[in-house]
Protein backbone atom coordinates (compact mmCIF):
# COMPACT_ATOMS: atom_id res chain seq x y z
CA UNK A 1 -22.28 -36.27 -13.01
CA UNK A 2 -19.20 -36.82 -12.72
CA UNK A 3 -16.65 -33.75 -12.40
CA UNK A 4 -13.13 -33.80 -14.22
CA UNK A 5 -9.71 -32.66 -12.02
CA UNK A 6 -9.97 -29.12 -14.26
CA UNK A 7 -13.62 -28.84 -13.31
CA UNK A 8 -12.63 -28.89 -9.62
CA UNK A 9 -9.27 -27.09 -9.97
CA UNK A 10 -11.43 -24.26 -11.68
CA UNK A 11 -14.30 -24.14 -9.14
CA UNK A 12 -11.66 -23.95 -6.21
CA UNK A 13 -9.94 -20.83 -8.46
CA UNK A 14 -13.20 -19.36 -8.85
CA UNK A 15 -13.92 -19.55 -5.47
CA UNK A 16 -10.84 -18.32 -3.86
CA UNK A 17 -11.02 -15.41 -6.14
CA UNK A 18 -14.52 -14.54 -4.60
CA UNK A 19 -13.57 -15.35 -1.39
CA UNK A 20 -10.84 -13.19 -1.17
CA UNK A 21 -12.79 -10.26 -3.51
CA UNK A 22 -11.48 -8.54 -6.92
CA UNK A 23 -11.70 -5.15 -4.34
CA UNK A 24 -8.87 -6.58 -2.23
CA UNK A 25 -6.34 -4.82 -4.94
CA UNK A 26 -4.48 -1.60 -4.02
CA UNK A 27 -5.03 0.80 -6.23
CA UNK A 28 -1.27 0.69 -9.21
CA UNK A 29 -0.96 4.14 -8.59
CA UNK A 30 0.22 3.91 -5.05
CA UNK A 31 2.85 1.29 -6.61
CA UNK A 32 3.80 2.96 -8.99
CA UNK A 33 3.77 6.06 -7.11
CA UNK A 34 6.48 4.46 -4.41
CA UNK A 35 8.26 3.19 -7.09
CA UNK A 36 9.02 6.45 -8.66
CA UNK A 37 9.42 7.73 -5.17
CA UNK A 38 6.74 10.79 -6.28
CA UNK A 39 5.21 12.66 -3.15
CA UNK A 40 3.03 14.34 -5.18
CA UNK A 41 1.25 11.28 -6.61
CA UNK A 42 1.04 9.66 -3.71
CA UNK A 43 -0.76 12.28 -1.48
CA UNK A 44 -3.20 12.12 -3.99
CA UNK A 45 -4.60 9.12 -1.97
CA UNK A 46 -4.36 9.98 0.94
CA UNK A 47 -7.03 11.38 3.12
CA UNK A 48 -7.10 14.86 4.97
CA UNK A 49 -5.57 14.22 7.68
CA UNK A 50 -2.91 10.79 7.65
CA UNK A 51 -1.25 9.13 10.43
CA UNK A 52 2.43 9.54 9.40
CA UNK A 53 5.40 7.32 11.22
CA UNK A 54 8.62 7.72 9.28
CA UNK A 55 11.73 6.25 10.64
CA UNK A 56 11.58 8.38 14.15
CA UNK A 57 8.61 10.62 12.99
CA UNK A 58 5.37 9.63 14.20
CA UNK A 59 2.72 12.58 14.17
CA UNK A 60 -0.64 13.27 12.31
CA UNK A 61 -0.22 15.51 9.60
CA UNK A 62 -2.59 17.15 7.05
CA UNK A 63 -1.49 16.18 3.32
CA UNK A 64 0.40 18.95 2.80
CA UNK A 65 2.75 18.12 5.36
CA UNK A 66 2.61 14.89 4.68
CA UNK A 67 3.97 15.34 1.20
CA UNK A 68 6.93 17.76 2.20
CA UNK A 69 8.27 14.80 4.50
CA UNK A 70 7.41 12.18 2.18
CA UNK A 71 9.59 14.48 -0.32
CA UNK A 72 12.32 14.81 2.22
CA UNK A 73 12.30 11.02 2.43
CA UNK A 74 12.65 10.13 -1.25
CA UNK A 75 15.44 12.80 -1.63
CA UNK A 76 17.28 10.97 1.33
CA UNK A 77 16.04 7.45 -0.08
CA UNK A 78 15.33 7.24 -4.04
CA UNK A 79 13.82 4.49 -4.51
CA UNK A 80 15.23 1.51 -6.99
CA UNK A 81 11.91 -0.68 -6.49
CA UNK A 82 8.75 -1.16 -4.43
CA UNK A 83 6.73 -4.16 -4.69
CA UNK A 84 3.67 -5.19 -2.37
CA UNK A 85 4.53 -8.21 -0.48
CA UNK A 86 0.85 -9.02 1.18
CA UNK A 87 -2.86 -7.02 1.23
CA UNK A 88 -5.90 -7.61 2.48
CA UNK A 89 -9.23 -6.50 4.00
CA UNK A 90 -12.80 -6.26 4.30
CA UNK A 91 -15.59 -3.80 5.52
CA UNK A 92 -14.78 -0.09 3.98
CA UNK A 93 -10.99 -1.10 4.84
CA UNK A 94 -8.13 -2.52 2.98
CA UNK A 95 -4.08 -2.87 4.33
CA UNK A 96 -0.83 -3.51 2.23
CA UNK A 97 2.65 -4.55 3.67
CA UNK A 98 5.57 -3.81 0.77
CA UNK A 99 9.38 -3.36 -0.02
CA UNK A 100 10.90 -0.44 -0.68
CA UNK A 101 14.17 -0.89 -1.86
CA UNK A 102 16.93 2.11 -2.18
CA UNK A 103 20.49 2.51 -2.31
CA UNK A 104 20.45 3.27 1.42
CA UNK A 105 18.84 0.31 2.26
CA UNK A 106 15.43 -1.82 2.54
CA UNK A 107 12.56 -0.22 4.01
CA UNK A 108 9.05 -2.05 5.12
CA UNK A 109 6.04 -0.22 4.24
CA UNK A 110 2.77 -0.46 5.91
CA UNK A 111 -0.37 1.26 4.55
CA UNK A 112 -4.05 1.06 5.66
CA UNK A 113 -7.16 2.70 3.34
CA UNK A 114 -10.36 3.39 4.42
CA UNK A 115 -13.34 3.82 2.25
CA UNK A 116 -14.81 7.86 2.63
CA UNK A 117 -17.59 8.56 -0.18
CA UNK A 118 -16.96 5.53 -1.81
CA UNK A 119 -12.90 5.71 -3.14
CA UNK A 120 -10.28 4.39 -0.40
CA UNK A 121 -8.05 6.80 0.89
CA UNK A 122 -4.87 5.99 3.21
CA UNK A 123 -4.98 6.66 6.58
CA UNK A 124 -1.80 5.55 7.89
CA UNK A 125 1.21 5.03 6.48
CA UNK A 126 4.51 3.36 7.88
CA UNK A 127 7.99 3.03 6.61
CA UNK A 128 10.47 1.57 8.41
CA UNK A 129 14.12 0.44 8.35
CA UNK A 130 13.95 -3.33 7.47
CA UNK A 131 16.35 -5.51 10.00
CA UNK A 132 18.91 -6.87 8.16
């Protein structure tokens, strides 16, 4: 049997798509949460304890904390977009690199989940200045 060019160009779609695993997605919320620049939201996925570095701040901090400089940040920063530029992952662990963009400037964000009782939480996050 003889296979047509959209028969192949569909298998290698198909394939890549299970390759690279419907799970790989961030959750929107996180998105959408950086894009409205709402602490609140956004320490709703994060896990107990999170590995903070902001700017010069590097420290772990429980999510309470975590949300009063994440706060302090936006009020300093408001955001005007956020878009993930690259994800990724595989066992119980998933990463996203992303843009932040505010009046002040361009920021890089780096985030890393880890699966606890089966929903991913963040563990880290990272946001800093983008080089210009």
């Amino acid at each position: 049997m003889k296979l047509s060019r959209i028969h192949i160009f569909l298998i290698l779609i198909l394939g890549t798509l299970i390759n690279t695993g419907f799970s790989q997605d961030i959750p929107e919320a996180i998105s959408v949460a950086f894009k409205a620049g709402n602490s609140r939201e956004l320490v709703k996925h994060f896990n107990t304890n999170i590995e903070l570095v902001i700017l010069e701040n590097e420290d772990v901090y429980s999510k309470t904390q975590a949300e009063m400089i994440l706060r302090d940040f936006f009020d300093k920063h408001p955001p005007k977009n956020f878009a993930i530029l690259h994800q990724g992952g595989k066992n119980g662990s998933k990463y996203a690199i992303g843009d932040l963009t505010t009046p002040e400037g361009n920021f890089r964000v780096y985030f890393l989940l880890k699966k606890k009782e089966n929903i991913y939480l963040i563990h880290q996050l990272r946001i800093e200045k983008e080089n210009e």
